[in-house]
PDB file of N, CA and C in Angstrom:
ATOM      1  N   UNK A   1       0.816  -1.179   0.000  1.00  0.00           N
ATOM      2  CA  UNK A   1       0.000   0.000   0.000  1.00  0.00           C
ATOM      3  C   UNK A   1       0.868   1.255   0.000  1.00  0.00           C
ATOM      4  N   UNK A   2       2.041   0.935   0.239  1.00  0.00           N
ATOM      5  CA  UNK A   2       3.241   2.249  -0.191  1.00  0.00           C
ATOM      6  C   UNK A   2       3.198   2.827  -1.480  1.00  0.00           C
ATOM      7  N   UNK A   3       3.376   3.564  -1.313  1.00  0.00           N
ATOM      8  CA  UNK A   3       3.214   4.628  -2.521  1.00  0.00           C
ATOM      9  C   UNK A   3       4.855   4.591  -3.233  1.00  0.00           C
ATOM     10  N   UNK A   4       4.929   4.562  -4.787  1.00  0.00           N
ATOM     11  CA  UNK A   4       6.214   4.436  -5.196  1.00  0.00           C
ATOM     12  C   UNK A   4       7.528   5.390  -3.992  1.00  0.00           C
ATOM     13  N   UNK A   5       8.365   4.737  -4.191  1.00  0.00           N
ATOM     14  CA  UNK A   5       9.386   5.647  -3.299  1.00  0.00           C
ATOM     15  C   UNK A   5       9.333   5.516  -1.671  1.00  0.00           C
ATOM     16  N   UNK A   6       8.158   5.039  -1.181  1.00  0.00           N
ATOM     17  CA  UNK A   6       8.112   4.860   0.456  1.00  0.00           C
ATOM     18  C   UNK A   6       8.972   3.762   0.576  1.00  0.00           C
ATOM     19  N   UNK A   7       8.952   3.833   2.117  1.00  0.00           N
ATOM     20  CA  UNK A   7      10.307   3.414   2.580  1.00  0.00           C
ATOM     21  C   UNK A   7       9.497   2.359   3.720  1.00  0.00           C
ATOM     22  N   UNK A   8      10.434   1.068   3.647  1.00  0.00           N
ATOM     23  CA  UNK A   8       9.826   0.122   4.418  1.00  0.00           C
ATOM     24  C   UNK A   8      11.126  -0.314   5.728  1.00  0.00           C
ATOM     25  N   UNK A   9      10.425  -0.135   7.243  1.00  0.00           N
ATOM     26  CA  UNK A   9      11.643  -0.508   7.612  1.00  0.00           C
ATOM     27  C   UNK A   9      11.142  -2.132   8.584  1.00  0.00           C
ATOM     28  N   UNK A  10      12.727  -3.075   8.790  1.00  0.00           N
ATOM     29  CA  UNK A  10      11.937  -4.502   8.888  1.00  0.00           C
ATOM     30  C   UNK A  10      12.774  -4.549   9.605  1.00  0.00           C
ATOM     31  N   UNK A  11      12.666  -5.116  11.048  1.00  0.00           N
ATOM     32  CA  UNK A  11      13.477  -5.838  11.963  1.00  0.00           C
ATOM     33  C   UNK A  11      13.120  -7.140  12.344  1.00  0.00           C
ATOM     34  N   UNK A  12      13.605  -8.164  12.142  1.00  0.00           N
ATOM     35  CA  UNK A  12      13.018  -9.484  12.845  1.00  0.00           C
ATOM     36  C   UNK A  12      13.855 -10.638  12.501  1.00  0.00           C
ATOM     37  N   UNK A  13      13.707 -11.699  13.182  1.00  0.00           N
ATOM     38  CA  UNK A  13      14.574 -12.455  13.410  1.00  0.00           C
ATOM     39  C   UNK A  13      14.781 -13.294  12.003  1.00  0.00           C
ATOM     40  N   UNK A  14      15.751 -13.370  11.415  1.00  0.00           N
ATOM     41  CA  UNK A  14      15.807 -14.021  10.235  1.00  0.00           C
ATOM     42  C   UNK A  14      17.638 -14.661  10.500  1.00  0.00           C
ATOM     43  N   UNK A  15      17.089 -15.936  10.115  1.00  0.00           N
ATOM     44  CA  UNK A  15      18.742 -16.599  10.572  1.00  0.00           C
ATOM     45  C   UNK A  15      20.069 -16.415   9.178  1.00  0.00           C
ATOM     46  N   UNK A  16      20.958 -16.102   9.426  1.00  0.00           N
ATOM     47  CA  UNK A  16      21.906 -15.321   8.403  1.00  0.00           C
ATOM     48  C   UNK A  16      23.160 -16.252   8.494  1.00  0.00           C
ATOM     49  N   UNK A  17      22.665 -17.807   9.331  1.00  0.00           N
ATOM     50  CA  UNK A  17      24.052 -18.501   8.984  1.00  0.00           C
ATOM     51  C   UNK A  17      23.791 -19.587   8.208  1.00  0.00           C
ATOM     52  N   UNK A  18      25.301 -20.239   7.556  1.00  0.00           N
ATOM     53  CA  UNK A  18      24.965 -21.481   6.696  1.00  0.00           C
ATOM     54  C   UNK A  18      23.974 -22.307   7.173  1.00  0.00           C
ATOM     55  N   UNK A  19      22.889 -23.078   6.929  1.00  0.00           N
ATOM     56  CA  UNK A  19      22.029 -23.785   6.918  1.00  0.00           C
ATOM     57  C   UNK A  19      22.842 -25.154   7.499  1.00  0.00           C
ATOM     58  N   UNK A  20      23.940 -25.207   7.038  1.00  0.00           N
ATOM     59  CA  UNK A  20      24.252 -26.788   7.134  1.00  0.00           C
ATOM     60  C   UNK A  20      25.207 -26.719   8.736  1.00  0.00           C
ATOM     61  N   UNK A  21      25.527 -25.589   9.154  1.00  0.00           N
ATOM     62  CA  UNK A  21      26.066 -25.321  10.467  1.00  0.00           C
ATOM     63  C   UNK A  21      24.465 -25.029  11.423  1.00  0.00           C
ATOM     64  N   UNK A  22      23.141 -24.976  11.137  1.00  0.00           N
ATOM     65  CA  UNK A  22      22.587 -25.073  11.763  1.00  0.00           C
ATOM     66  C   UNK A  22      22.392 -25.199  13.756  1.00  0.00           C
ATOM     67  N   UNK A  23      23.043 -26.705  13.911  1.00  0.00           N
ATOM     68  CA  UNK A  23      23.251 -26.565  15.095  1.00  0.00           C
ATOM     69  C   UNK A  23      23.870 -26.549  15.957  1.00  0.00           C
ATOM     70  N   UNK A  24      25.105 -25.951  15.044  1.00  0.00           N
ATOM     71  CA  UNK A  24      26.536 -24.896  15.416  1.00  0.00           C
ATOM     72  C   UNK A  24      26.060 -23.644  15.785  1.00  0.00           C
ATOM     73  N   UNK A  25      25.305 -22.957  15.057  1.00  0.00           N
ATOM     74  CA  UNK A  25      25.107 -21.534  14.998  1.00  0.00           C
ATOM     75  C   UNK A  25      23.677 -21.383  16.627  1.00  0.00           C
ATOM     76  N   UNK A  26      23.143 -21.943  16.449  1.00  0.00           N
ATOM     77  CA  UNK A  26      21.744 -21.928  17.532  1.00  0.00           C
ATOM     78  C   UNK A  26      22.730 -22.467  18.798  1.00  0.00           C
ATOM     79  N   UNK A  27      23.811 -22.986  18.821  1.00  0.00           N
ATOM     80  CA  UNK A  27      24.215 -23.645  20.452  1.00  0.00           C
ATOM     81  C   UNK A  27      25.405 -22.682  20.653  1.00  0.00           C
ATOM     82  N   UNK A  28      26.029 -21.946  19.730  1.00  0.00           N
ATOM     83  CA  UNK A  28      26.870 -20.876  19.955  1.00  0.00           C
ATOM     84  C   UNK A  28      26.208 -19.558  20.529  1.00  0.00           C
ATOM     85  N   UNK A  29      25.322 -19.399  19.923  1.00  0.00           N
ATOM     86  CA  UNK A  29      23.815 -18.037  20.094  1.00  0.00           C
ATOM     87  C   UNK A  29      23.600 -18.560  21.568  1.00  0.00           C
ATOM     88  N   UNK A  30      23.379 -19.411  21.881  1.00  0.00           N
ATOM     89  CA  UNK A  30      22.749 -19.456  23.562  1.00  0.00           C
ATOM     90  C   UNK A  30      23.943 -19.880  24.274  1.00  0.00           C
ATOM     91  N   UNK A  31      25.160 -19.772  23.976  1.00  0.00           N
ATOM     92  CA  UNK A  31      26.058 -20.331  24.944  1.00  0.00           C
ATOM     93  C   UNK A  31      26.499 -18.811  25.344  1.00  0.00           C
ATOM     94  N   UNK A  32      26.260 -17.201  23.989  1.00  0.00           N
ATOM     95  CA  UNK A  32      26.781 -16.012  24.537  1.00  0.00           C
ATOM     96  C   UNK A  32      25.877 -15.205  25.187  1.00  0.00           C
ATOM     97  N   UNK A  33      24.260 -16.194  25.543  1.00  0.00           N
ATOM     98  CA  UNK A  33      23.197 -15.245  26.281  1.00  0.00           C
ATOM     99  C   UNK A  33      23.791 -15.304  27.518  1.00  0.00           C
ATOM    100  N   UNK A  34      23.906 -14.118  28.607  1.00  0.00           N
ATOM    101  CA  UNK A  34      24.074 -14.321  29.669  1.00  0.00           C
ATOM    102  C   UNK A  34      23.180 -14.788  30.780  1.00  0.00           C
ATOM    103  N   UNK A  35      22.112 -14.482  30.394  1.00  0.00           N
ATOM    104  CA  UNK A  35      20.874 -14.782  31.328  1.00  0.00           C
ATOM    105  C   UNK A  35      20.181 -15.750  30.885  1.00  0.00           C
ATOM    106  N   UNK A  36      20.009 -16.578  32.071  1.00  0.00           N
ATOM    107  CA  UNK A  36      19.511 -17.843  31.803  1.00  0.00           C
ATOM    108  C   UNK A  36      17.674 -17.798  31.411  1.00  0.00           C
ATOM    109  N   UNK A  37      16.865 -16.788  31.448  1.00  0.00           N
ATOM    110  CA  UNK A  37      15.431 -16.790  30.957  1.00  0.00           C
ATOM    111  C   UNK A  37      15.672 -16.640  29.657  1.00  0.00           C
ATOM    112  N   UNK A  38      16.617 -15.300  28.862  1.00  0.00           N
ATOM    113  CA  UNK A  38      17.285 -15.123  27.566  1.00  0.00           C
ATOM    114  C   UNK A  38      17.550 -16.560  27.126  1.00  0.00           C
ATOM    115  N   UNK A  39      18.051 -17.652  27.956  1.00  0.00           N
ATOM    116  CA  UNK A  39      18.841 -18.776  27.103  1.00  0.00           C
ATOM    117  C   UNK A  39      17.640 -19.662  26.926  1.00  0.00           C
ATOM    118  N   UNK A  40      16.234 -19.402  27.879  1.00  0.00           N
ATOM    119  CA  UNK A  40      15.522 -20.266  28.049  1.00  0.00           C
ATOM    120  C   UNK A  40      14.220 -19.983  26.659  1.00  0.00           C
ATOM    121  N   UNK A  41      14.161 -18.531  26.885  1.00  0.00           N
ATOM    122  CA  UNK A  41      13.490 -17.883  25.557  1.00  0.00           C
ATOM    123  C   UNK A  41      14.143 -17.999  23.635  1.00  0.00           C
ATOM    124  N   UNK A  42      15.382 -18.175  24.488  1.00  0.00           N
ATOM    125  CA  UNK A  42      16.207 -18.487  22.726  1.00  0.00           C
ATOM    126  C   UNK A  42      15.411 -19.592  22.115  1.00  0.00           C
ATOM    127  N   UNK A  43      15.389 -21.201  23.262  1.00  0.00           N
ATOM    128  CA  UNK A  43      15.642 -22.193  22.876  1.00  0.00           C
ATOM    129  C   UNK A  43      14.042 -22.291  22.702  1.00  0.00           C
ATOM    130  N   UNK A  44      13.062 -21.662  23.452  1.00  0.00           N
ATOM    131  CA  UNK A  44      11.366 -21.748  23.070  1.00  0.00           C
ATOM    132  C   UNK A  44      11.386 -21.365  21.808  1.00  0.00           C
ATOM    133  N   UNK A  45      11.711 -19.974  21.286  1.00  0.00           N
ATOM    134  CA  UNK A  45      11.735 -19.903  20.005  1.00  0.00           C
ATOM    135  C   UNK A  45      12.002 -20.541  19.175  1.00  0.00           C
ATOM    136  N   UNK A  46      13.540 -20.804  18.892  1.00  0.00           N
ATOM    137  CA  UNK A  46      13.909 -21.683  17.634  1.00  0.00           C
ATOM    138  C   UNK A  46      13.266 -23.063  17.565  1.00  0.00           C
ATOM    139  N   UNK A  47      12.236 -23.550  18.788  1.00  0.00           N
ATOM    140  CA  UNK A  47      11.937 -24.735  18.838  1.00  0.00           C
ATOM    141  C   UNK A  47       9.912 -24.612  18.645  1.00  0.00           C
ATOM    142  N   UNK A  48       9.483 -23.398  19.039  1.00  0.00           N
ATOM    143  CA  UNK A  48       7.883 -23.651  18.563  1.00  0.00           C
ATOM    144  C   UNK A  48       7.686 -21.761  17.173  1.00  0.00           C
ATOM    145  N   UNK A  49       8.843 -21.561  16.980  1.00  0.00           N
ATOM    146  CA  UNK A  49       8.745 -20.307  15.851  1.00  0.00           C
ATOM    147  C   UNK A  49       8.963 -20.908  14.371  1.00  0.00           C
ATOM    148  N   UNK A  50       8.639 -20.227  13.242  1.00  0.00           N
ATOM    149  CA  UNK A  50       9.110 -20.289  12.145  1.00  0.00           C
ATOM    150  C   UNK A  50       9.851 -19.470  11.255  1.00  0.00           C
ATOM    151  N   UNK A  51      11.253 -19.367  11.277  1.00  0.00           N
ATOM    152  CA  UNK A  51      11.729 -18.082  11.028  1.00  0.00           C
ATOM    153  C   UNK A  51      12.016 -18.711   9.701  1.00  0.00           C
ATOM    154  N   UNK A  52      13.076 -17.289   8.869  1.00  0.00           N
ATOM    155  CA  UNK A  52      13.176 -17.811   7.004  1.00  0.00           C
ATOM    156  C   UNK A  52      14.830 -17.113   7.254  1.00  0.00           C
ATOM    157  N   UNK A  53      15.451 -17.951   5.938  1.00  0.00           N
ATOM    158  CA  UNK A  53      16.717 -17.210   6.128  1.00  0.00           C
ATOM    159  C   UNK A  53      16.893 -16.247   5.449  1.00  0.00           C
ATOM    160  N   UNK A  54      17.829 -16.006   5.655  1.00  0.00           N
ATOM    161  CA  UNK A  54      18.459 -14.200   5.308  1.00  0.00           C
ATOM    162  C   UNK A  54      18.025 -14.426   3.094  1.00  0.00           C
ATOM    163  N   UNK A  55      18.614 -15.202   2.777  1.00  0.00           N
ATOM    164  CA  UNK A  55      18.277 -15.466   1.319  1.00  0.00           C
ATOM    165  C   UNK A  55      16.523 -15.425   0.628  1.00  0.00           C
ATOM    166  N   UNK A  56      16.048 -16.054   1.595  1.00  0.00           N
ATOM    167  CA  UNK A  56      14.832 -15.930   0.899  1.00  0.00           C
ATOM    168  C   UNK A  56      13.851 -14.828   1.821  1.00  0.00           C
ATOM    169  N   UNK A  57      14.376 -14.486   2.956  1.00  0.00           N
ATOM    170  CA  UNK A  57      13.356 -13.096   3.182  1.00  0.00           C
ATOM    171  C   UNK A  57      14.212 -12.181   2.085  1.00  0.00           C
ATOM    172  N   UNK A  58      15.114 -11.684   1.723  1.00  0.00           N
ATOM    173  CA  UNK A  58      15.660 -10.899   0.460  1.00  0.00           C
ATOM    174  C   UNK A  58      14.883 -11.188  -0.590  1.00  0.00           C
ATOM    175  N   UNK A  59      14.207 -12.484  -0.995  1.00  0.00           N
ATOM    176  CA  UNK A  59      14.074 -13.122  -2.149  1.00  0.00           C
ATOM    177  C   UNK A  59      12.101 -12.185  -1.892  1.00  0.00           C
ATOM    178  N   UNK A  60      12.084 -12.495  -0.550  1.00  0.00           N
ATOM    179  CA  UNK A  60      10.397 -11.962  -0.420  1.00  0.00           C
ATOM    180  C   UNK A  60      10.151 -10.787  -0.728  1.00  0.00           C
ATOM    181  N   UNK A  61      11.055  -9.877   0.052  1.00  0.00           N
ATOM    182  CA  UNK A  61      10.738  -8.653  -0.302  1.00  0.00           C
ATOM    183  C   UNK A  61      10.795  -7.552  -1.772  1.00  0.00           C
ATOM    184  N   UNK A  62      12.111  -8.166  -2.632  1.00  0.00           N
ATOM    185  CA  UNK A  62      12.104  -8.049  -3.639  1.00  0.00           C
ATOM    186  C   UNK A  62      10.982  -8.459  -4.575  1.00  0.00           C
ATOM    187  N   UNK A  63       9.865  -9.654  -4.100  1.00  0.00           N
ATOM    188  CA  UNK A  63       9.071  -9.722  -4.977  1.00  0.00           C
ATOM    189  C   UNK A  63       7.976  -9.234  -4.714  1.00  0.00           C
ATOM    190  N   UNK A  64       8.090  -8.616  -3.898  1.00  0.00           N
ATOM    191  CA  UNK A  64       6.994  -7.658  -3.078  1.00  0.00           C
ATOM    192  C   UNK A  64       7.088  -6.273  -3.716  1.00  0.00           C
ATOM    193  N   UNK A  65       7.735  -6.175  -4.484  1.00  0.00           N
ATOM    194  CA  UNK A  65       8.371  -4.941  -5.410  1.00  0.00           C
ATOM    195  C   UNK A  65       8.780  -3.851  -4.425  1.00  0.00           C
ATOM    196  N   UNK A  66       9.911  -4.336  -3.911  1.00  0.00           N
ATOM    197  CA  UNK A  66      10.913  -3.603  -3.147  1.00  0.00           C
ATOM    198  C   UNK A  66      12.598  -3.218  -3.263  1.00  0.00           C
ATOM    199  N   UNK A  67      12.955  -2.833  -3.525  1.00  0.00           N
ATOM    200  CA  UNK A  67      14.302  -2.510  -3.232  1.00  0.00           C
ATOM    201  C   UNK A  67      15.309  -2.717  -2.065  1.00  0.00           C
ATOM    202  N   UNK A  68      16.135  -3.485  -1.729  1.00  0.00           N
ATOM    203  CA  UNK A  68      16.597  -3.251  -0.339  1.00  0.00           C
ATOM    204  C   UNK A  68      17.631  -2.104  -0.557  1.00  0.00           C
ATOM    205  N   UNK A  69      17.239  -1.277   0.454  1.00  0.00           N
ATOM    206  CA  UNK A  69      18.710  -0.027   0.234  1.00  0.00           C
ATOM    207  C   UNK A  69      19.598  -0.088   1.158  1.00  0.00           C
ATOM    208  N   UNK A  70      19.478  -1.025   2.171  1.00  0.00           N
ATOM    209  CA  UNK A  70      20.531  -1.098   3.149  1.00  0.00           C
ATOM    210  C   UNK A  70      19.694  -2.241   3.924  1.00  0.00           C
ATOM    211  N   UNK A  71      20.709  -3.365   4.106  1.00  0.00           N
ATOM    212  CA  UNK A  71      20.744  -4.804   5.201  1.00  0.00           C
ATOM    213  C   UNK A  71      21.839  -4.607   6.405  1.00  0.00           C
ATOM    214  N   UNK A  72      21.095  -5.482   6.988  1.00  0.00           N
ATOM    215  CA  UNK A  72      22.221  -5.790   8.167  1.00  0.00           C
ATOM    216  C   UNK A  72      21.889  -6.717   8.970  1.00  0.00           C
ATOM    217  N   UNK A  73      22.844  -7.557   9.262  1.00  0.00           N
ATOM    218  CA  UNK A  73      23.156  -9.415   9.912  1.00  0.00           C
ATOM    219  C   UNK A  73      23.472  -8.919  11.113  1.00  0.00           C
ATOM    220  N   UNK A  74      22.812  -9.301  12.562  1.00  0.00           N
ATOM    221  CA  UNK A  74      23.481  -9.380  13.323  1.00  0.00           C
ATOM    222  C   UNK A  74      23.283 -10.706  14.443  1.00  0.00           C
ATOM    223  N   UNK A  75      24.677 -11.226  14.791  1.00  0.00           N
ATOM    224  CA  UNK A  75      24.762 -12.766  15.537  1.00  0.00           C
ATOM    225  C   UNK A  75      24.168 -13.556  14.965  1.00  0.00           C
ATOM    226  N   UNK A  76      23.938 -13.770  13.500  1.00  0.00           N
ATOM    227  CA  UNK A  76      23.254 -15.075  12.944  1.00  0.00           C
ATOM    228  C   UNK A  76      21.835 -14.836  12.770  1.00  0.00           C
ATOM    229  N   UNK A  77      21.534 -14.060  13.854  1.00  0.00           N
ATOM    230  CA  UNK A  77      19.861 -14.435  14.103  1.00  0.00           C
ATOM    231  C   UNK A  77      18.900 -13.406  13.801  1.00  0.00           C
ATOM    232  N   UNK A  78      19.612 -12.055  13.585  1.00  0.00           N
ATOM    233  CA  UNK A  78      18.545 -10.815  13.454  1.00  0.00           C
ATOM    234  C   UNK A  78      18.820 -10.188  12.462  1.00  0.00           C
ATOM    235  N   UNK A  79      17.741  -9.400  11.414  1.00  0.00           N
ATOM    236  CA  UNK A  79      18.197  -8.391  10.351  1.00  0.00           C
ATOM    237  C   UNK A  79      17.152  -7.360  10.385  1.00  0.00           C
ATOM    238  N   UNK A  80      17.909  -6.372   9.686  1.00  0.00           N
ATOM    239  CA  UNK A  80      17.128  -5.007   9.452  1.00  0.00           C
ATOM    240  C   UNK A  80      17.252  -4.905   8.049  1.00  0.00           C
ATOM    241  N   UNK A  81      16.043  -4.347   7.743  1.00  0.00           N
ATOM    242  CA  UNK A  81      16.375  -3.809   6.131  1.00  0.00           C
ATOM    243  C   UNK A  81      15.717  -2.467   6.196  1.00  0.00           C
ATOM    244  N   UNK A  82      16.418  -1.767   5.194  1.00  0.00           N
ATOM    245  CA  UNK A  82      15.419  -0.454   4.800  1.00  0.00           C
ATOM    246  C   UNK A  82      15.364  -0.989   3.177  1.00  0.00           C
ATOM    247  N   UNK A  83      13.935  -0.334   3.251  1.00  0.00           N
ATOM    248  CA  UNK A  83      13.368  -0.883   1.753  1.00  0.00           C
ATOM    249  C   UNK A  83      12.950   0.176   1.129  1.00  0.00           C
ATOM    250  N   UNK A  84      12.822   0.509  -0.450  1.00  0.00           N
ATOM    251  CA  UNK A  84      11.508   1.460  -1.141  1.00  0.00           C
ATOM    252  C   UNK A  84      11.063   0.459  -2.073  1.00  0.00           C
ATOM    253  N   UNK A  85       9.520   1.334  -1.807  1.00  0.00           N
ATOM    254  CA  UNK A  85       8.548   0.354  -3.146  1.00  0.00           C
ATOM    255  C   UNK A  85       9.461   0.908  -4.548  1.00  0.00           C
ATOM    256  N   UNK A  86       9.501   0.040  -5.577  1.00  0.00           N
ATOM    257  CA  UNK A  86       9.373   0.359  -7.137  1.00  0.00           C
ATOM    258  C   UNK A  86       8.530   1.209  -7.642  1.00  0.00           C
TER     259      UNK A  86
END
């Protein structure tokens, strides 16, 4: 419903590591939470959530007729994008 040129901004958890390190990347992520409810909330998530990886939320929004004008990965597990419609 953006009007050409608006600007979309997206934060949410989208996983940004190799797929095949999987459960390398999720036991490294909760070994640097310090707090044990944080370690307890990591592991609820990745275990009843459905997140997408960094490749195909890119792949979504672009076909959503978007632009990404700036990404960003952070710890595997989170991204931001700023977007404009086409």
């Amino acid at each position: 419903m953006l009007k050409e040129g608006g600007k979309l901004y997206l934060h949410d958890v989208v996983f940004s590591f190799d797929i095949h390190n999987f459960q390398e990347a999720v036991e490294k992520s909760i070994l640097t939470a310090n707090d044990p409810k944080m370690k307890q909330s990591m592991l609820n998530y990745i275990s009843e959530e459905f997140s997408t990886m960094d490749w195909a939320m890119e792949k979504i929004i672009q076909q959503a007729g978007f632009d990404i004008s700036c990404k960003e990965y952070k710890s595997d597990f989170f991204a931001t994008y700023l977007c404009s419609k086409k």
